[in-house]
Protein backbone atom coordinates (compact mmCIF):
# COMPACT_ATOMS: atom_id res chain seq x y z
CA UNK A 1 -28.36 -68.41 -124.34
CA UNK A 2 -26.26 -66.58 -121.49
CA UNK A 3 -23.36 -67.97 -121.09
CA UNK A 4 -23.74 -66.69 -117.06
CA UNK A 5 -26.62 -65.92 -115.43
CA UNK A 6 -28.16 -65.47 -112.00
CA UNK A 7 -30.78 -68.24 -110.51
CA UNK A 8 -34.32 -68.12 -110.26
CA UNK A 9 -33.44 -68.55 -106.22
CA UNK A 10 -30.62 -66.40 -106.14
CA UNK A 11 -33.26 -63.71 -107.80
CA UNK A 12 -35.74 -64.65 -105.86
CA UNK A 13 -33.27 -63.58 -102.38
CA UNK A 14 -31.67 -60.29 -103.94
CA UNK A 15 -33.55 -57.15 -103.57
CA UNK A 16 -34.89 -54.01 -105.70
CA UNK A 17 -33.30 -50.49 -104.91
CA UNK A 18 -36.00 -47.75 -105.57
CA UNK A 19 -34.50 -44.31 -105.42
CA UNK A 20 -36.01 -42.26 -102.96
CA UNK A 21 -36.37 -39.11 -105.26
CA UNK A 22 -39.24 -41.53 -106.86
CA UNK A 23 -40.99 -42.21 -103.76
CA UNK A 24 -40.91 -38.59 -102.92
CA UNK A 25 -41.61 -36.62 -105.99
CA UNK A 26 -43.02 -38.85 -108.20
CA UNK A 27 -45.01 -42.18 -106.48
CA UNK A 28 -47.56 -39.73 -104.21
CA UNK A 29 -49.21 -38.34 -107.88
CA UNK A 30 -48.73 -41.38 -110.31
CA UNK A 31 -51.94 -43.46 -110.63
CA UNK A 32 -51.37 -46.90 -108.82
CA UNK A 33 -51.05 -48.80 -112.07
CA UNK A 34 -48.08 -46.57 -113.23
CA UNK A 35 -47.03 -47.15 -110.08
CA UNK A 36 -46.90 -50.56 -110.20
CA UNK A 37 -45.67 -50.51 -113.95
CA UNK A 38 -42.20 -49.01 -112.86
CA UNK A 39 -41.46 -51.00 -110.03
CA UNK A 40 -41.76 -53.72 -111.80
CA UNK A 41 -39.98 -52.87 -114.83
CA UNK A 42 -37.54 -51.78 -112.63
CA UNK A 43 -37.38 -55.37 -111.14
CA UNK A 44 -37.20 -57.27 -113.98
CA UNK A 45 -34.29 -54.64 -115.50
CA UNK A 46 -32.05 -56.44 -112.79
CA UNK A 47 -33.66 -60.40 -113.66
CA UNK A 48 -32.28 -61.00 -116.98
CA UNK A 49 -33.18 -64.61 -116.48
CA UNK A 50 -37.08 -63.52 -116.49
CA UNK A 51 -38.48 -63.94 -119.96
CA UNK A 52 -39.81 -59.60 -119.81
CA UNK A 53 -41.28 -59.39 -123.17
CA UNK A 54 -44.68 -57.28 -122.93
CA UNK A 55 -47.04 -59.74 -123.29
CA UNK A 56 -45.57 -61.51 -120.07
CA UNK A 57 -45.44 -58.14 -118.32
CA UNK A 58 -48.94 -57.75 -118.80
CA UNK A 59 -50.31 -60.79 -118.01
CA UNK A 60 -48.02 -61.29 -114.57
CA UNK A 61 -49.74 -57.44 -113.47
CA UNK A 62 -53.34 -58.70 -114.81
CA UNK A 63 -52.58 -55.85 -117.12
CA UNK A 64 -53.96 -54.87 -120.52
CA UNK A 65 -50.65 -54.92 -123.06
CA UNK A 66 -52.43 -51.56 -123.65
CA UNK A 67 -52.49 -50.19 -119.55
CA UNK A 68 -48.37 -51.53 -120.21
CA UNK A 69 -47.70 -49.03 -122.57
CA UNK A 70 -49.97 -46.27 -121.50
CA UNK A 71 -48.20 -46.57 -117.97
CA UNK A 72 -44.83 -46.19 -119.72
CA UNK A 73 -45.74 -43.46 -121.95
CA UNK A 74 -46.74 -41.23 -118.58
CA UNK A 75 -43.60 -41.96 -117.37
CA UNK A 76 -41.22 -41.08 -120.77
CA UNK A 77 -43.55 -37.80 -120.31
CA UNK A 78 -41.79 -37.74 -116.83
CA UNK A 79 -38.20 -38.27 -118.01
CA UNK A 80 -37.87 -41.16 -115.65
CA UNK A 81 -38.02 -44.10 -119.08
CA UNK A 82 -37.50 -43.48 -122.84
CA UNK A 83 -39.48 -45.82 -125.14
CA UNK A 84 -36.91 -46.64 -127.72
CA UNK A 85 -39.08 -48.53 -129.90
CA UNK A 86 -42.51 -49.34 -130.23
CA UNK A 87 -42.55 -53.18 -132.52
CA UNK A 88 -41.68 -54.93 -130.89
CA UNK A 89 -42.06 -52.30 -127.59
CA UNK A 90 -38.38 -51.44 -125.72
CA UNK A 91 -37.79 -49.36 -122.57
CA UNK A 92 -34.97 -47.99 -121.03
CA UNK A 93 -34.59 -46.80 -117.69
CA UNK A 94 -32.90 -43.32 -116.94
CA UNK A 95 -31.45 -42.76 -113.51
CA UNK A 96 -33.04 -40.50 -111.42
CA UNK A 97 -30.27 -37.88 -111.08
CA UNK A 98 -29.75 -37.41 -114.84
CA UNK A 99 -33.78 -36.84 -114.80
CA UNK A 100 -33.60 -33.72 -111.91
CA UNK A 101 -30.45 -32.34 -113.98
CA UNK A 102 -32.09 -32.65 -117.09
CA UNK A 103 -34.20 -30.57 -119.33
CA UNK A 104 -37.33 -32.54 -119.89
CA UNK A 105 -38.78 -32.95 -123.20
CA UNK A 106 -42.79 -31.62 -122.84
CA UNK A 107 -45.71 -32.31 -125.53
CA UNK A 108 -46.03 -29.00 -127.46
CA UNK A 109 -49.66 -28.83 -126.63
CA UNK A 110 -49.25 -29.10 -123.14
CA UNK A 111 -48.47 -26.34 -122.31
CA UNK A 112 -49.58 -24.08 -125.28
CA UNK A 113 -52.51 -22.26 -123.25
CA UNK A 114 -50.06 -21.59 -120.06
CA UNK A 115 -47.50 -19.65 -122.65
CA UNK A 116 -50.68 -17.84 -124.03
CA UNK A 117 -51.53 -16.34 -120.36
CA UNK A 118 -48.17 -16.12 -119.32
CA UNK A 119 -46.91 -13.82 -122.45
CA UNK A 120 -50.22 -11.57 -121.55
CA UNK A 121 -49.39 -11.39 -118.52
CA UNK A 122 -45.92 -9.81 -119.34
CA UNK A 123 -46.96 -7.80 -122.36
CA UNK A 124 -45.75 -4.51 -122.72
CA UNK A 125 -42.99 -5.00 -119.94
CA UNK A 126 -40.91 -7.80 -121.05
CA UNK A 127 -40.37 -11.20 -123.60
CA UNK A 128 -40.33 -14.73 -121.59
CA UNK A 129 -37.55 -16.33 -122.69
CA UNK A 130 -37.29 -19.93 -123.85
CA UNK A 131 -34.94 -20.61 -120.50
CA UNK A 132 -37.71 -19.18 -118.58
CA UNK A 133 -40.35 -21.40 -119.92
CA UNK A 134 -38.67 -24.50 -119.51
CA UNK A 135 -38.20 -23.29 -115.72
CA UNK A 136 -42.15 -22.54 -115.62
CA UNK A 137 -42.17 -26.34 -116.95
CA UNK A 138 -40.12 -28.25 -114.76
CA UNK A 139 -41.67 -26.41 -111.45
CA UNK A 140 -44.78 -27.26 -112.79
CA UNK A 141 -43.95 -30.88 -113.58
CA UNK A 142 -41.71 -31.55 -110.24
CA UNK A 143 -44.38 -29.82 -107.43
CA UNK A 144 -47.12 -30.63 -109.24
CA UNK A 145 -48.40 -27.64 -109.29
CA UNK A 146 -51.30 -26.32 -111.27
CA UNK A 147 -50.98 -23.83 -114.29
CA UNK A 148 -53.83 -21.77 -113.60
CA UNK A 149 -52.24 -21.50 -109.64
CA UNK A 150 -48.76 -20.40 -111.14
CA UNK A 151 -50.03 -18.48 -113.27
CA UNK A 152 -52.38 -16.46 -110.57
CA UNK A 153 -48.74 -16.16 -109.12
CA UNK A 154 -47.46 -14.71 -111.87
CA UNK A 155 -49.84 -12.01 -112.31
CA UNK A 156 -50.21 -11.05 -108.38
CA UNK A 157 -46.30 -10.60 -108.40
CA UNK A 158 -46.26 -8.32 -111.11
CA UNK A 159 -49.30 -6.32 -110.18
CA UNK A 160 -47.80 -5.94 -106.47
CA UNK A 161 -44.10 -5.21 -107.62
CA UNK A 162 -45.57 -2.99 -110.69
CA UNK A 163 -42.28 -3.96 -112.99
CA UNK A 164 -41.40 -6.78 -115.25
CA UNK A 165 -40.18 -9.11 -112.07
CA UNK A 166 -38.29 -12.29 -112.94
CA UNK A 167 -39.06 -15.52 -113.13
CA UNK A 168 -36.52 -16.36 -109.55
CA UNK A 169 -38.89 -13.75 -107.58
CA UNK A 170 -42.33 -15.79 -109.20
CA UNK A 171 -40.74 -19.32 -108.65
CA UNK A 172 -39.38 -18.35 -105.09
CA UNK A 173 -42.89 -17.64 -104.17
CA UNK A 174 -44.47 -20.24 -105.57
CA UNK A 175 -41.68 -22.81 -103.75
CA UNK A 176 -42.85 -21.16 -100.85
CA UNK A 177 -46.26 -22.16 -101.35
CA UNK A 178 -45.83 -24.90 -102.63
CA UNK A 179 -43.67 -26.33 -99.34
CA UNK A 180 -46.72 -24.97 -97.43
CA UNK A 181 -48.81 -27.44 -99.64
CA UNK A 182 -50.61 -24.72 -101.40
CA UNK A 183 -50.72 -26.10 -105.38
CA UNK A 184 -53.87 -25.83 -106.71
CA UNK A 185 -56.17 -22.82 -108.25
CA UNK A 186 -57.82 -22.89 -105.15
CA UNK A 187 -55.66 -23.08 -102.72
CA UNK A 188 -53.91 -20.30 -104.18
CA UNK A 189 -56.87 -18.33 -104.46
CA UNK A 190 -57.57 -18.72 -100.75
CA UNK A 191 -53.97 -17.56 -99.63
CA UNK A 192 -54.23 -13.79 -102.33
CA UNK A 193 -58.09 -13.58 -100.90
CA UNK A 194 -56.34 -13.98 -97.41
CA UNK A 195 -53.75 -11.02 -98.34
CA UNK A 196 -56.46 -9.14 -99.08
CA UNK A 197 -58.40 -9.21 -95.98
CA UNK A 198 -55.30 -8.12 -94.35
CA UNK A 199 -54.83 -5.11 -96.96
CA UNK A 200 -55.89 -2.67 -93.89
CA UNK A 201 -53.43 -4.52 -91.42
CA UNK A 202 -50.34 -3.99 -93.76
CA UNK A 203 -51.18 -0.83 -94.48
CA UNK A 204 -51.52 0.14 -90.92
CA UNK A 205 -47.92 -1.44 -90.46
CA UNK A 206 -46.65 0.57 -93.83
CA UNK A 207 -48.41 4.05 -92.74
CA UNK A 208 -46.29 3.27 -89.38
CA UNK A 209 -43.48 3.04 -90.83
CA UNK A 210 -43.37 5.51 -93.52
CA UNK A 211 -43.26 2.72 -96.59
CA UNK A 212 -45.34 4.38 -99.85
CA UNK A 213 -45.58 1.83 -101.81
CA UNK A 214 -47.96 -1.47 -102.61
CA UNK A 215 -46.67 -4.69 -100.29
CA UNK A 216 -44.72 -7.16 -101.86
CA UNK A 217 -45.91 -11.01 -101.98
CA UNK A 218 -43.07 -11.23 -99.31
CA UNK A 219 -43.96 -8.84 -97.45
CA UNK A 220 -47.65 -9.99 -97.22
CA UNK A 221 -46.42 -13.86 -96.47
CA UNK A 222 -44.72 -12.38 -93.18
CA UNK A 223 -47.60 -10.84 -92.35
CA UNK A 224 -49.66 -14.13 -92.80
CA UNK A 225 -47.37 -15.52 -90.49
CA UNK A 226 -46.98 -13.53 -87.56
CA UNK A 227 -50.97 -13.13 -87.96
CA UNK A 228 -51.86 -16.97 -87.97
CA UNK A 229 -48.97 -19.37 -87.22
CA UNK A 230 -46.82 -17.22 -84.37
CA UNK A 231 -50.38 -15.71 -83.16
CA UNK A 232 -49.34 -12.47 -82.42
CA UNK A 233 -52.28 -9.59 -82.55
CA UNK A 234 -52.15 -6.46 -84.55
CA UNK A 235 -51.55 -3.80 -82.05
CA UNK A 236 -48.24 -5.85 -80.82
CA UNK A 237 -46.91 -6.03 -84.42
CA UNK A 238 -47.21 -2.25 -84.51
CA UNK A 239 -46.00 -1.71 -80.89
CA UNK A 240 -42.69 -3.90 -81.96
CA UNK A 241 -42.65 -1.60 -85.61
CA UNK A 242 -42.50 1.58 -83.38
CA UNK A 243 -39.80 0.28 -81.29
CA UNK A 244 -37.56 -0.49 -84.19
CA UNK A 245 -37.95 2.67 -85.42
CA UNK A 246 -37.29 4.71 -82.37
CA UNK A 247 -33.88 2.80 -82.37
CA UNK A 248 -32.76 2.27 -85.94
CA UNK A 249 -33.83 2.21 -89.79
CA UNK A 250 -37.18 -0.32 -90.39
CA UNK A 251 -37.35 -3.66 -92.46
CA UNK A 252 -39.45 -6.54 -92.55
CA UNK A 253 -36.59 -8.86 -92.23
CA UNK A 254 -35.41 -7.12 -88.70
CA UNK A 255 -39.57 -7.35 -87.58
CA UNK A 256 -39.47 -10.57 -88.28
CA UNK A 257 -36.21 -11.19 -86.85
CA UNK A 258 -37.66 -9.44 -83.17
CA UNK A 259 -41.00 -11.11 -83.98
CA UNK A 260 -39.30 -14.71 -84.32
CA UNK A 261 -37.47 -14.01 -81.05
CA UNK A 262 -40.34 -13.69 -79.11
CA UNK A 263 -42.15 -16.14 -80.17
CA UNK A 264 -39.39 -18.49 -79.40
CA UNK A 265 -39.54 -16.76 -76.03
CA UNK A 266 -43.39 -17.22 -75.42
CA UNK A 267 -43.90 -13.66 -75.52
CA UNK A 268 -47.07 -12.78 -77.15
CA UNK A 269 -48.60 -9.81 -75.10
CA UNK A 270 -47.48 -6.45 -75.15
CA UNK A 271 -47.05 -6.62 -71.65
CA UNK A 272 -44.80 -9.52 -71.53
CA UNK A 273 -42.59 -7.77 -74.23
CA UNK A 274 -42.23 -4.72 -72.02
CA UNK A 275 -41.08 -7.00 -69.34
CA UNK A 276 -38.76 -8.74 -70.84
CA UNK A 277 -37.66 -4.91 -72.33
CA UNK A 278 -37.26 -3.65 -68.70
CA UNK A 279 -35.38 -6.67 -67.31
CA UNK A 280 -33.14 -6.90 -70.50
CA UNK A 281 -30.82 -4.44 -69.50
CA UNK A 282 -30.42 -6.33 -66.00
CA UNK A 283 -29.69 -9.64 -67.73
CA UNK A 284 -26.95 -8.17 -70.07
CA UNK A 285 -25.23 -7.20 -67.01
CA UNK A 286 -26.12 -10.54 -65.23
CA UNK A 287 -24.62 -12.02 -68.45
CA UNK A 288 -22.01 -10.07 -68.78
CA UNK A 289 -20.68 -10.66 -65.02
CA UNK A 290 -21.55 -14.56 -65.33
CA UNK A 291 -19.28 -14.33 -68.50
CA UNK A 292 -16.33 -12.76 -66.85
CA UNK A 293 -16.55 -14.60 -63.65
CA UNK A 294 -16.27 -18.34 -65.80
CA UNK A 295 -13.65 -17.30 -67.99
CA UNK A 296 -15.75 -16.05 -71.52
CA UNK A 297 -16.01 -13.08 -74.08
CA UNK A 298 -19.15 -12.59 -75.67
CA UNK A 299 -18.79 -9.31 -78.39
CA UNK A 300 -22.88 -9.51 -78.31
CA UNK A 301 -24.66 -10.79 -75.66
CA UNK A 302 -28.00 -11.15 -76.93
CA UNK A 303 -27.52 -15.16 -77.77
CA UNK A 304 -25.85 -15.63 -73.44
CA UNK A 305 -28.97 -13.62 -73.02
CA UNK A 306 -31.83 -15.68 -74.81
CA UNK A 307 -29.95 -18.93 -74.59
CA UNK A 308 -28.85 -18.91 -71.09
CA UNK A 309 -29.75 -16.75 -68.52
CA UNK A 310 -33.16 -15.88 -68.97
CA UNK A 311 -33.80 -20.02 -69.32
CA UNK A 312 -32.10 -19.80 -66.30
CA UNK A 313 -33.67 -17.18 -64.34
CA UNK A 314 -37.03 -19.31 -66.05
CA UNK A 315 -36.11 -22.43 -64.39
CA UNK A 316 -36.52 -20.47 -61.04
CA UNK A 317 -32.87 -19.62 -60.35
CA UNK A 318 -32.18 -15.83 -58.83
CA UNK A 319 -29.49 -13.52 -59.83
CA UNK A 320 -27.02 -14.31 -57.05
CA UNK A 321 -27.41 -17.70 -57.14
CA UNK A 322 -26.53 -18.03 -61.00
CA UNK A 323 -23.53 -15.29 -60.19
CA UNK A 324 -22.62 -17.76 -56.99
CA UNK A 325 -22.98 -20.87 -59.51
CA UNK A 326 -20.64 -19.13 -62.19
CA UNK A 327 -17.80 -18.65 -59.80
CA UNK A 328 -18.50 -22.72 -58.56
CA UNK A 329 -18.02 -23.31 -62.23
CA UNK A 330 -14.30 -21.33 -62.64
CA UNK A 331 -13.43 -22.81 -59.16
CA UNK A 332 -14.14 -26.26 -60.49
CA UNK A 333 -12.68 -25.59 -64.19
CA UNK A 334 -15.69 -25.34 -65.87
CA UNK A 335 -15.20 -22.91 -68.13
CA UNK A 336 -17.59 -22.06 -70.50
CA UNK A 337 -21.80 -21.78 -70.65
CA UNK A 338 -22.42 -24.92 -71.84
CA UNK A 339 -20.96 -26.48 -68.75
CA UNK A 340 -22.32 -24.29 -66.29
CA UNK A 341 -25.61 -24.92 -68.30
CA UNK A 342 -25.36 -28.93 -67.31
CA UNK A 343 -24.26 -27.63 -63.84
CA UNK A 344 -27.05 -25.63 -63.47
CA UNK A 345 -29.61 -28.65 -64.80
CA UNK A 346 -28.10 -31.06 -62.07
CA UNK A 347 -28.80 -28.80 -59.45
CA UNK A 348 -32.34 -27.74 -60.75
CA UNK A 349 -33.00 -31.74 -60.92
CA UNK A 350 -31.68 -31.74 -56.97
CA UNK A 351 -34.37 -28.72 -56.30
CA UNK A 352 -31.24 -26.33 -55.71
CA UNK A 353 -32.90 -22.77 -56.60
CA UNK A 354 -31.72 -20.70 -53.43
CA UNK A 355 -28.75 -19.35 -52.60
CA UNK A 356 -29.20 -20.79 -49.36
CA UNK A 357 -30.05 -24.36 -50.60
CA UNK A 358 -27.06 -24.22 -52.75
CA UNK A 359 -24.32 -23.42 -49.80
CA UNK A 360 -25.96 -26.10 -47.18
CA UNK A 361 -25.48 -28.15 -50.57
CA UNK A 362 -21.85 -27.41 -50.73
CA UNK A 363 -20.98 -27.82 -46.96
CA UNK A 364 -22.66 -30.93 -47.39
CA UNK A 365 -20.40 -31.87 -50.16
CA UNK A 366 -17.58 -30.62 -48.40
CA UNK A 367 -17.81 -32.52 -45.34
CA UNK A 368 -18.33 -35.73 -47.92
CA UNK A 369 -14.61 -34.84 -49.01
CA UNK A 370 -13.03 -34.00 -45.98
CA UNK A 371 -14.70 -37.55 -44.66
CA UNK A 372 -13.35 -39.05 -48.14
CA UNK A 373 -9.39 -37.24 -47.21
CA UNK A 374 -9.19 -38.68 -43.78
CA UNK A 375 -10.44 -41.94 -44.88
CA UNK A 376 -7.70 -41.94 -47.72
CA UNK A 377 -5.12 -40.57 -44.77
CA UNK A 378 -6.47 -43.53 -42.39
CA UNK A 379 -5.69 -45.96 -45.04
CA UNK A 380 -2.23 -44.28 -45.61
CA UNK A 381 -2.99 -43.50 -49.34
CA UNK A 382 -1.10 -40.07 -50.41
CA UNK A 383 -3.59 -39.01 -53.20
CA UNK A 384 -6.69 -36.92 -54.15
CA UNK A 385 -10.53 -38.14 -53.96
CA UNK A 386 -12.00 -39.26 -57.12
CA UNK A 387 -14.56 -39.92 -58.45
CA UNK A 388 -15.09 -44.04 -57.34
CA UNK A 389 -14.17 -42.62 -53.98
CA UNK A 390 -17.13 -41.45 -53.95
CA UNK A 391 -19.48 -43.77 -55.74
CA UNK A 392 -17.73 -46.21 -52.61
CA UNK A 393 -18.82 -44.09 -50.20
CA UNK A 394 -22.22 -43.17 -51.04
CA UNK A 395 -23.02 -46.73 -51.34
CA UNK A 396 -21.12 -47.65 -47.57
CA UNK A 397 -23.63 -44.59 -46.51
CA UNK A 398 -26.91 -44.51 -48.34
CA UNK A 399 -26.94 -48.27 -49.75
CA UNK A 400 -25.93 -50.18 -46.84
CA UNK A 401 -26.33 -47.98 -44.14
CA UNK A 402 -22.75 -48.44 -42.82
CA UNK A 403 -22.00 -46.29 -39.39
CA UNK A 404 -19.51 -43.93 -38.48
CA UNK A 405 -18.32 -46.53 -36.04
CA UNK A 406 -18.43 -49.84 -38.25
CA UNK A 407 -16.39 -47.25 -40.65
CA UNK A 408 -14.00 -46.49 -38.35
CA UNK A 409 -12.82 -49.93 -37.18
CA UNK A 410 -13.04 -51.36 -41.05
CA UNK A 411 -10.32 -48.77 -41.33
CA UNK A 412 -8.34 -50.60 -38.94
CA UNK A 413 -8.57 -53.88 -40.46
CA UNK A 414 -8.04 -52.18 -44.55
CA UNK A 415 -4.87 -50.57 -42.93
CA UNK A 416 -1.44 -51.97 -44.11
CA UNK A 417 -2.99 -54.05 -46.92
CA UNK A 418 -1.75 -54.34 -50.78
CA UNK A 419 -5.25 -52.58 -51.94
CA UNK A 420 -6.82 -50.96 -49.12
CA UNK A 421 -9.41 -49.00 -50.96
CA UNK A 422 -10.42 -52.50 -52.41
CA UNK A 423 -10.26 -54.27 -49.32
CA UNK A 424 -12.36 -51.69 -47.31
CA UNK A 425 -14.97 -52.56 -49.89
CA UNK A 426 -15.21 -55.53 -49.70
CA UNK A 427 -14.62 -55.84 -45.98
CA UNK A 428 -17.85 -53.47 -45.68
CA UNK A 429 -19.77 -55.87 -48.66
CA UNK A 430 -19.29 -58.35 -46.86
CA UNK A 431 -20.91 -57.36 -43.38
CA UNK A 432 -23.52 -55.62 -45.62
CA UNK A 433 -24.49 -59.24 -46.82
CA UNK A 434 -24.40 -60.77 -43.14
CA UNK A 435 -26.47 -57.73 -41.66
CA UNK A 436 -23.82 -56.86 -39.60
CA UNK A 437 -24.55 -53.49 -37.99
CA UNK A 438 -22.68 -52.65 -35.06
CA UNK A 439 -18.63 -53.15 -34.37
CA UNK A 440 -18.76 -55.99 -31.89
CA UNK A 441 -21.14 -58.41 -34.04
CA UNK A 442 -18.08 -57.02 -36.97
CA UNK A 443 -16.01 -58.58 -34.21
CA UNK A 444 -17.38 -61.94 -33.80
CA UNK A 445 -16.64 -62.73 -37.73
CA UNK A 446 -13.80 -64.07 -39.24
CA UNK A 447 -11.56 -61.62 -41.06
CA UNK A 448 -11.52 -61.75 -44.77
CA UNK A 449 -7.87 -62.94 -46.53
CA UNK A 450 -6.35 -59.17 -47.82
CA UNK A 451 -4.38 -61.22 -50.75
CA UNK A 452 -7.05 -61.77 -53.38
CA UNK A 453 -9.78 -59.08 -53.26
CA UNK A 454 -8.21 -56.72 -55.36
CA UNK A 455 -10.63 -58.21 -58.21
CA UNK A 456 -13.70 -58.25 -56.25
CA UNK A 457 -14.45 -54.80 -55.61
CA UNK A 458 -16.43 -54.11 -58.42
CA UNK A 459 -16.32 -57.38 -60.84
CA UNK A 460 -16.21 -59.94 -57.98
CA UNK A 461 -20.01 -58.61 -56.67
CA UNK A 462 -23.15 -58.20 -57.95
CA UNK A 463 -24.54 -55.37 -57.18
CA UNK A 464 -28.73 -54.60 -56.88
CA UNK A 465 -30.24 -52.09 -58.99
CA UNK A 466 -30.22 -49.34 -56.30
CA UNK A 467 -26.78 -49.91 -55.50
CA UNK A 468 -25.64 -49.45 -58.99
CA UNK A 469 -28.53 -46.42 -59.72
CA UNK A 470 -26.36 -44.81 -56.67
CA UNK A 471 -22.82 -45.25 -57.92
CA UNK A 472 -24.00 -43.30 -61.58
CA UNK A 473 -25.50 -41.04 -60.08
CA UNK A 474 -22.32 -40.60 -57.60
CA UNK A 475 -20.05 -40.78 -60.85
CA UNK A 476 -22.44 -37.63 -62.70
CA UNK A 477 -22.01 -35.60 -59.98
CA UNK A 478 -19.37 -32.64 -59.36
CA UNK A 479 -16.20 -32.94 -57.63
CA UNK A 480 -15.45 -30.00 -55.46
């Protein structure tokens, strides 16, 4: 008997890891009773307490001893156990890591027919390896992928690249496909019949271009894509070809590069492409100008461009403005696109989008802070606004309605005390609260002790939901 051991309870409260490498690549095509089989080996590995012999295993899963072993055979097959006997039966469990790194042992028979196929195939143009097998085997085993698909892989990639290609180019494909969950015979067969009904497309694009050759898998897969998941038509893939080669040498990865980028953009028509051509040149020099007026050196503009400006100029915001906006930004030290960018959202959120709207805007803000200075000056504080300055003020103004005049003689009474800012404050919550509107009812009231409110500006009151929706919204906002 153990000398230490855990408790049934203590067993009963601890918990199970299961790596998630098995509920990825290995639970979603395991039949539910291997399923079950491993998990609960896998428990009682930890619950050396549990009397695990097989005929217990069995009977606790309503199990045939036979289903047991069956269930753990399938999953030696899958490197993830090793039977180490069979009388009386013994299993070890082999973490998950070592399984991915490891070569996996396969049954001979297997895969006997796949190496047949596969070595036809290649005949006459090169030998597959024993490396490359075991590669076949382990794509095969960890996508769950189907011979005859991999192997109508194999065979389109040669016949399309018309040399012995290697097993990285065949594999890389089938990843591909794979990821797009494309595994079986007929899937695959769907995507080469696909290809094919596109043979006059890409040969259109390759006449274009001056390519004499047969189209790579690659190749063809771009194709697919631009065709069906950006949704671009024919004639603008070839209007977008002929543009790239009036300007510099063709490839399929700079198409796809331009045909990515407008996507991205929304552009899908030929006419919104020669647009955005026409206006380009305007929005590198918009960009350009925005850039040196803030303070910033972009060597290519093309990211300020598509990033920036033309979301910008999207959003409803002219050239002038955005020019007017940049030199807001280097006024106020904002110095680079990012900030301007959250400038710009405020404002958009405000329903800023004229040049006009934004200069009534900034007088507007301007007479806030010369209000703000000569309320500071009244109070006979020698220091800049800031920022709860304002969150004060917008509350004494929009939240409480406070008057010029009411203003004005609270000044008088804040004046010459300890914490005047404070006092003000609360002077002003406090007629708020009492409805006081006009100077002479302010009169009429007794005048608050200017010793103790310097905690009862902000943490002495509670303030409503509006209030406090005002002074954030004061606080986000730009100081001039």
């Amino acid at each position: 008997m153990a000398f230490c051991k855990y408790s049934t309870e203590f067993i009963a409260n601890s918990k199970t890891e299961i790596d998630n490498i098995f509920l990825n690549d290995y639970l979603p095509f395991a039949q539910p009773n291997f399923v079950v089989v491993y998990i609960y080996g896998l428990y009682l590995c930890n619950s050396n307490s549990f009397d695990n012999e097989l005929e217990n295993f069995a009977k606790m899963l309503n199990m045939s001893e036979e289903d047991v072993v069956g269930a753990f055979e399938y999953w030696e097959e899958q490197g993830l156990v090793k039977i180490l006997r069979t009388s009386p039966i013994q299993i070890t469990y082999i973490p998950l890591k070592n399984v991915l790194s490891a070569n996996k042992l396969y049954k001979p028979d297997k895969y006997e027919v796949f190496n047949q196929q596969a070595n036809e195939i290649f005949a006459g143009k090169r030998a597959i390896s024993k490396h490359e097998y075991q590669e076949y085997y382990d794509f095969l085993e960890r996508y769950h992928f189907e011979q005859e698909a991999l192997l109508m892989i194999m065979k389109y990639c040669v016949e399309t690249k018309k040399s012995a290609v290697g097993y990285n180019y065949i594999l890389t494909v089938a990843r591909n496909w794979a990821n797009e969950g494309i595994t079986t015979t007929r899937q695959v067969e769907d995507r080469l019949k696909a290809f094919e009904n596109k043979d006059s497309d890409i040969s259109e694009i390759f006449a274009l271009v001056g390519i004499k050759r047969s189209p790579y898998v690659e190749e063809r897969a771009l194709l697919n894509k631009w065709l069906n998941e950006y949704g671009f038509n024919l004639d603008v893939i070839l209007y977008v070809c002929k543009n790239i080669k009036k300007r510099s040498k063709f490839s399929f990865e700079r198409l796809d590069g331009i045909l990515t980028r407008y996507y991205e953009m929304k552009l899908f028509s030929i006419m919104e492409i020669e647009d955005f051509e026409k206006e380009k040149s305007d929005l590198f020099k918009l960009a350009k100008e925005i850039n040196k007026t803030i303070g910033v050196y972009y060597e290519n503009l093309e990211g300020v461009v598509e990033n920036y400006v033309l979301k910008w100029i999207n959003m409803g915001f002219d050239k002038d403005l955005l020019v007017e906006i940049a030199l807001y930004c280097f006024k106020t030290s904002i110095r680079t696109l990012e900030g301007m960018d959250k400038t710009i959202h405020k404002l958009y959120k405000l329903g800023i989008l004229s040049l006009q709207a934004f200069h009534q805007y900034m007088n507007e803000v301007l007479k806030e802070g010369n209000k703000l200075k000569y309320i500071l000056e009244k109070l006979g504080l020698e220091r800049g606004v800031n920022y709860i300055d304002r969150a004060n003020y917008n509350i004494w103004k929009d939240n409480w309605n406070i008057s010029d005049e009411l203003l004005e003689y609270a000044l008088t009474l804040a004046h010459g005390k300890d914490n005047p800012m404070k006092y003000l404050s609360k002077v002003l919550s406090d007629w708020h609260e009492k409805g006081i509107s006009t100077v002479d009812e302010a009169k009429k009231t007794k005048p608050l002790n200017g010793g103790s409110v310097a905690k009862q500006n902000f943490s002495g009151r509670s303030y409503s939901r509006e209030e406090l929706n005002a002074l954030f919204q004061t606080i986000d906002e730009i100081d001039v």
